[in-house]
N, C-alpha and C. Protein backbone atom coordinates (compact mmCIF):
# COMPACT_ATOMS: atom_id res chain seq x y z
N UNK A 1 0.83 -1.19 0.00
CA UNK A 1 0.00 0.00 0.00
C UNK A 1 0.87 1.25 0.00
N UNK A 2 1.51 1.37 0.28
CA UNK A 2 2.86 2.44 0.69
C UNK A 2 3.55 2.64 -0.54
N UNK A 3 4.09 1.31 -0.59
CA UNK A 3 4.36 1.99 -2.25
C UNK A 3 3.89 2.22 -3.50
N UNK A 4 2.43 1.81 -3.52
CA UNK A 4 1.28 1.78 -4.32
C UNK A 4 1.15 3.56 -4.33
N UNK A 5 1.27 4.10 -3.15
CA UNK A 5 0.78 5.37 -2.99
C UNK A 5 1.78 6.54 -3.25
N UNK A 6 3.05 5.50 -2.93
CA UNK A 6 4.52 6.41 -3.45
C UNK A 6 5.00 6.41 -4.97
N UNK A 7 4.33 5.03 -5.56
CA UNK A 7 4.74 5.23 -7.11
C UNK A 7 3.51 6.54 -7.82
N UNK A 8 1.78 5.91 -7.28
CA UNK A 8 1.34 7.37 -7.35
C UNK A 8 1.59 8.90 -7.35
N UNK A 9 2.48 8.79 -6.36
CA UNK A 9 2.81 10.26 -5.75
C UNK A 9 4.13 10.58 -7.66
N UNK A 10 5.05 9.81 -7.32
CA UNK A 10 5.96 9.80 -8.39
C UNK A 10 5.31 10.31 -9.55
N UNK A 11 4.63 9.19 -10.18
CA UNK A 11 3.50 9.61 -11.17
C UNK A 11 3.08 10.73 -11.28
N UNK A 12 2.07 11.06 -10.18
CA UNK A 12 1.54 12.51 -9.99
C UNK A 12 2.71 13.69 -10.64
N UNK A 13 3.86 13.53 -9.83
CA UNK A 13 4.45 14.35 -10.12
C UNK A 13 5.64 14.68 -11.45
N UNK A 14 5.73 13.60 -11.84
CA UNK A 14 6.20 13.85 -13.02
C UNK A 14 5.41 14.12 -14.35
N UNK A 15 3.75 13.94 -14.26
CA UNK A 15 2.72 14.41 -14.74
C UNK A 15 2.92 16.23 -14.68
N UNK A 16 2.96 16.80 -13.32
CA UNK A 16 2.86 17.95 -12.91
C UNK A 16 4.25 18.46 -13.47
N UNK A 17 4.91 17.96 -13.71
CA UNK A 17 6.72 18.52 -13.95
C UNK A 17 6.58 18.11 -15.94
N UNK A 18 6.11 17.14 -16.29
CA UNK A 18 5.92 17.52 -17.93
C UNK A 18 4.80 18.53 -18.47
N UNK A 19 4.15 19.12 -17.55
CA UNK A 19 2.63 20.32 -17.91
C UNK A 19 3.37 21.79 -17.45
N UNK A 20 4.19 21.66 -16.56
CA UNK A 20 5.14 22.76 -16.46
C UNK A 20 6.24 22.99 -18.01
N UNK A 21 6.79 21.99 -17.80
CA UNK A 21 7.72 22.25 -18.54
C UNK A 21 6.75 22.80 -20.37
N UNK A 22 5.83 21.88 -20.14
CA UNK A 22 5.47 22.05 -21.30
C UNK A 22 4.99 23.77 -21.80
N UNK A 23 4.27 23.86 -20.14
CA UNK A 23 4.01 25.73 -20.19
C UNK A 23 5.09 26.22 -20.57
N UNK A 24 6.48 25.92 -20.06
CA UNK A 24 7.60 26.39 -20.06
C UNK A 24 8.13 27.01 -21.64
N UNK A 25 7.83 25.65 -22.54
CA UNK A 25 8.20 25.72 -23.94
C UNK A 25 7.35 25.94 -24.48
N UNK A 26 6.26 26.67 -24.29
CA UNK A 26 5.42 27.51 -25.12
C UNK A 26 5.27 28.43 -25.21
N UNK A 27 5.73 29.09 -23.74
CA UNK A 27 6.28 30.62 -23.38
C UNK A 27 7.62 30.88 -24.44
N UNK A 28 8.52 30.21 -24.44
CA UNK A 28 9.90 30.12 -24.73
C UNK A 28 9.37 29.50 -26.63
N UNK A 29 8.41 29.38 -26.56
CA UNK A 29 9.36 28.76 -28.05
C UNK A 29 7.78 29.45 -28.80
N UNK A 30 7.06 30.06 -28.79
CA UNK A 30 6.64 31.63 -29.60
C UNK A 30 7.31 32.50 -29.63
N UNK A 31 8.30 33.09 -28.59
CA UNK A 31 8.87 34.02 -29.16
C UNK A 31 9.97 34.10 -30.31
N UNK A 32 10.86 32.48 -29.99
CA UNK A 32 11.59 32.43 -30.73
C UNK A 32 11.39 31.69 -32.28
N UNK A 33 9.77 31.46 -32.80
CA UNK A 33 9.33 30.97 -33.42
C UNK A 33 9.10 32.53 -34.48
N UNK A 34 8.79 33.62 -33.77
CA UNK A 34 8.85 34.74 -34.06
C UNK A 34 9.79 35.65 -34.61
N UNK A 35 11.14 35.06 -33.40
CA UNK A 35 12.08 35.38 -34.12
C UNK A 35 13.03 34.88 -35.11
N UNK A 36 12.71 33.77 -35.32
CA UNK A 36 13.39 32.97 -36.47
C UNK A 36 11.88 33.44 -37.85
N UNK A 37 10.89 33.91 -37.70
CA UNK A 37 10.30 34.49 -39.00
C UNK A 37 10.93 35.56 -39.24
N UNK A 38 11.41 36.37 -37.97
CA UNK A 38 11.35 38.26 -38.66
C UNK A 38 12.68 38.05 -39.02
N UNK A 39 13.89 36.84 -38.89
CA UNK A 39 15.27 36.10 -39.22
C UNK A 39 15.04 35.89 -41.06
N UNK A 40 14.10 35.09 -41.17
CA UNK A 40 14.07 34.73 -42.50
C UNK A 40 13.58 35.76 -43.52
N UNK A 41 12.67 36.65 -43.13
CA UNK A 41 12.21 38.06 -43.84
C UNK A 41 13.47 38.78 -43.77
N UNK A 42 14.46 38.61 -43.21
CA UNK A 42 15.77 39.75 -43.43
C UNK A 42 16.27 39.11 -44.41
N UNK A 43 16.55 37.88 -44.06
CA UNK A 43 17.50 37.15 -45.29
C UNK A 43 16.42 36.76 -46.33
N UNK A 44 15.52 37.08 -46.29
CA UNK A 44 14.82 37.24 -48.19
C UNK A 44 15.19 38.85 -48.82
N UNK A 45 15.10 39.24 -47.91
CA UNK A 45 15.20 40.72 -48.40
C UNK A 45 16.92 40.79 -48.69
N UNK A 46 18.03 40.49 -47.68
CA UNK A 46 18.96 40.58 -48.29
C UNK A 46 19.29 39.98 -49.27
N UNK A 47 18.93 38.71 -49.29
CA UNK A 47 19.25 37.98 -50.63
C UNK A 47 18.73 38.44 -52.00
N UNK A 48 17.45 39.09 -52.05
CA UNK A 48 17.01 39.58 -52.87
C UNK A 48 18.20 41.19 -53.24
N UNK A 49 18.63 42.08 -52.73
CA UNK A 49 19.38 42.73 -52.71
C UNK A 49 20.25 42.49 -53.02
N UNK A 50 21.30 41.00 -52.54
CA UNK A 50 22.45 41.25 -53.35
C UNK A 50 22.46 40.32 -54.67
N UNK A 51 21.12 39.70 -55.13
CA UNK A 51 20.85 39.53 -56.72
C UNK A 51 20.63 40.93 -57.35
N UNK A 52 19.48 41.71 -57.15
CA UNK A 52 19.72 42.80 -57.61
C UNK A 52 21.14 43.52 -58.21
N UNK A 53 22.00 43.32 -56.90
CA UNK A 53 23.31 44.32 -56.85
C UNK A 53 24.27 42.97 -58.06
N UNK A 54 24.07 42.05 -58.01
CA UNK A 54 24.64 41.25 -58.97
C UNK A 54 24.46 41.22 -60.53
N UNK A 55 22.57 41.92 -60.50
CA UNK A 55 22.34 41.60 -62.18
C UNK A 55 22.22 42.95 -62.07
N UNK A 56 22.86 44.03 -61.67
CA UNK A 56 23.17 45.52 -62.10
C UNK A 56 25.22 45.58 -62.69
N UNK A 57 25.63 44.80 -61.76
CA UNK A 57 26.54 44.52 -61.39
C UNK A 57 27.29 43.76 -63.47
N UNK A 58 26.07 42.84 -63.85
CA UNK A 58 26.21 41.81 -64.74
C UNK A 58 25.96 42.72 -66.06
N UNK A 59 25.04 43.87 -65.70
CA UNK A 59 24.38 45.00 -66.78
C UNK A 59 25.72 45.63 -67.02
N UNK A 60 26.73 46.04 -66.12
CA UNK A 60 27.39 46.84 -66.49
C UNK A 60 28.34 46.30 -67.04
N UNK A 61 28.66 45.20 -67.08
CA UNK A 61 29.76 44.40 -67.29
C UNK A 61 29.49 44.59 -68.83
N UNK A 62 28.73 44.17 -69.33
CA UNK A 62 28.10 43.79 -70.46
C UNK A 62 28.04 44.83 -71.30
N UNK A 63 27.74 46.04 -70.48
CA UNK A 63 27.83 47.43 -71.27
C UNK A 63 29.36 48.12 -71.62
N UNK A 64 30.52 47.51 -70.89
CA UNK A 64 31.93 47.62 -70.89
C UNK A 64 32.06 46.62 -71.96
N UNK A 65 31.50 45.61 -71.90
CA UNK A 65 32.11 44.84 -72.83
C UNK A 65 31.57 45.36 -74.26
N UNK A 66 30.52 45.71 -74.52
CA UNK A 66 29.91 46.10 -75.88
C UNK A 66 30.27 47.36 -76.20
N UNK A 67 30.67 48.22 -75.45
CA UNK A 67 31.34 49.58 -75.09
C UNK A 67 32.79 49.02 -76.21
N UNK A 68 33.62 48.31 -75.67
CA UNK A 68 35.09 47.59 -75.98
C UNK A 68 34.78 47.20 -77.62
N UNK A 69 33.71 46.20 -77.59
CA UNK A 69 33.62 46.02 -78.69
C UNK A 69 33.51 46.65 -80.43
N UNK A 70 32.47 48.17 -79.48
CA UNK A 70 31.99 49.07 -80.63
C UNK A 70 33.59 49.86 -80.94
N UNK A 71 34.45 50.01 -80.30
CA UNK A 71 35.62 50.53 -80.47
C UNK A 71 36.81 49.54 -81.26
N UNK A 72 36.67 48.35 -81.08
CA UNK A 72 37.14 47.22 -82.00
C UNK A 72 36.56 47.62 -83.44
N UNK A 73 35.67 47.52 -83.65
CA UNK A 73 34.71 47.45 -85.09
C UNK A 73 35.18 49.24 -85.61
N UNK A 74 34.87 50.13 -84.98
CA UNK A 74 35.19 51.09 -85.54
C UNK A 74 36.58 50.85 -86.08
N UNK A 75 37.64 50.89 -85.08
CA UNK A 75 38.93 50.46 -85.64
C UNK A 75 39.36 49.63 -86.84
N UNK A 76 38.13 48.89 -86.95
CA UNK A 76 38.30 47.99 -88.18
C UNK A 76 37.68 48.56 -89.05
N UNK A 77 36.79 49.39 -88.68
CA UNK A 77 36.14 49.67 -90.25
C UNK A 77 36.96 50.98 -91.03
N UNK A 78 37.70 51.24 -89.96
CA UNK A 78 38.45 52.57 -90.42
C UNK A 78 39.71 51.99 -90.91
N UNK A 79 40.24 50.68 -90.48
CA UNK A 79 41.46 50.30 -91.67
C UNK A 79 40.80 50.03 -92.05
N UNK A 80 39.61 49.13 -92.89
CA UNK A 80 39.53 48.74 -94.09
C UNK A 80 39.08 50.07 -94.82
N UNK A 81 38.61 51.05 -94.25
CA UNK A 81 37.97 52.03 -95.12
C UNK A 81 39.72 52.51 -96.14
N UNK A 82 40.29 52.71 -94.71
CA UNK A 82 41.89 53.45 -95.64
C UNK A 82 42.33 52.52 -96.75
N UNK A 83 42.26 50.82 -96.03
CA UNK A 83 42.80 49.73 -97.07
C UNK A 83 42.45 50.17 -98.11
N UNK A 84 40.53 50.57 -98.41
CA UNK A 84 40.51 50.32 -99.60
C UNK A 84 40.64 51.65 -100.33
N UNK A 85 40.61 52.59 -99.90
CA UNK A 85 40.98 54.26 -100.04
C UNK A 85 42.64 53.88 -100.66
N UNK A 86 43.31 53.16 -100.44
CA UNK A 86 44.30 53.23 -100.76
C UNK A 86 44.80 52.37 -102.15
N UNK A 87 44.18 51.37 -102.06
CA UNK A 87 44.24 50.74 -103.18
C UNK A 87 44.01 51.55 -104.28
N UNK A 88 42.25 51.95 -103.76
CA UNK A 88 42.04 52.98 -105.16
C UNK A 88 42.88 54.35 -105.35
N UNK A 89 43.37 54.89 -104.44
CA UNK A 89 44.28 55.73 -104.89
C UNK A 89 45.71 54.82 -105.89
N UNK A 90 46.18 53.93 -105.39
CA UNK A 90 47.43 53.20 -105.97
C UNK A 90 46.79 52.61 -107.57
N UNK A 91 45.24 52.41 -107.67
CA UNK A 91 44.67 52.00 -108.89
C UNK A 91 44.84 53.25 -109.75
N UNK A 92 44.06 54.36 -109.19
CA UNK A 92 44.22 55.80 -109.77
C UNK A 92 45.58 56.56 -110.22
N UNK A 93 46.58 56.07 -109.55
CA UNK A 93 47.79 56.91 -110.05
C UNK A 93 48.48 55.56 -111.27
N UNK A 94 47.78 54.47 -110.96
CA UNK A 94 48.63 53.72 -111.98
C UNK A 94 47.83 53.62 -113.45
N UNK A 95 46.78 54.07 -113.64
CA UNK A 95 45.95 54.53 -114.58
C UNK A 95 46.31 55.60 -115.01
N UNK A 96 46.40 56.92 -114.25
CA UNK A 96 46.88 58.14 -114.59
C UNK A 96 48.27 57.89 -115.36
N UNK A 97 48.93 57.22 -114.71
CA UNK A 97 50.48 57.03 -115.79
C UNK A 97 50.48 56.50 -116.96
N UNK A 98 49.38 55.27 -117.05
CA UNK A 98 49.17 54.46 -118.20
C UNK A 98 48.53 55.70 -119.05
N UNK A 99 47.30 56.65 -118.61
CA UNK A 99 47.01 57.55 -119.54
C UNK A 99 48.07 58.73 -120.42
N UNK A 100 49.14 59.18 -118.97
CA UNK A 100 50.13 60.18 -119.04
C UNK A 100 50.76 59.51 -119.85
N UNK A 101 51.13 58.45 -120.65
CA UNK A 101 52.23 57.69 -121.33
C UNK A 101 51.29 57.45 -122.43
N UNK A 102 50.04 57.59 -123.08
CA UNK A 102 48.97 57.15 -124.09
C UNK A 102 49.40 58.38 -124.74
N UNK A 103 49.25 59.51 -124.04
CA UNK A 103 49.07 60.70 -124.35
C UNK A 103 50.56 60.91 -125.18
């Protein structure tokens, strides 16, 4: 009977000590349920920010590079313009002689 009433008591109280604790972690674990949301709303927002700062980042790159490029092509189109400016001048004076010598 005694210990019928002492494993009771035990019982009882480790009943009473898991309804505590349990109050315990419900106090304790909303707030930090709270604070691991207003945690993840920062890091969406930063992450979103430094994509932004990456595909501005990727814009400019791209505009240096096509920038580089349009200065390549000019360069080229301006020797071939002389190349062929020159030929026809070297066509023109060797015509002119063939005429200067007809004459």
């Amino acid at each position: 009977l005694l210990n019928s009433l002492h494993i009771d008591g035990v019982i009882k109280y480790s009943r009473e000590q898991k309804e505590k604790l349990k109050v315990q972690y419900k106090k304790v674990d909303f707030p930090i349920r709270e604070l691991h949301e207003a945690e993840i709303l920062l890091v969406i927002k930063q992450s979103e920010k430094e994509l932004r700062q990456r595909h501005t980042i990727q814009l400019a790159e791209r505009a240096i590079e096509r920038c580089e490029r349009f200065v390549r092509m000019e360069n080229d189109k301006e020797d071939f313009l002389l190349s062929i400016r020159g030929q026809r001048h070297e066509d023109f004076v060797l015509h002119m002689n063939i005429f200067e010598q007809r004459l």
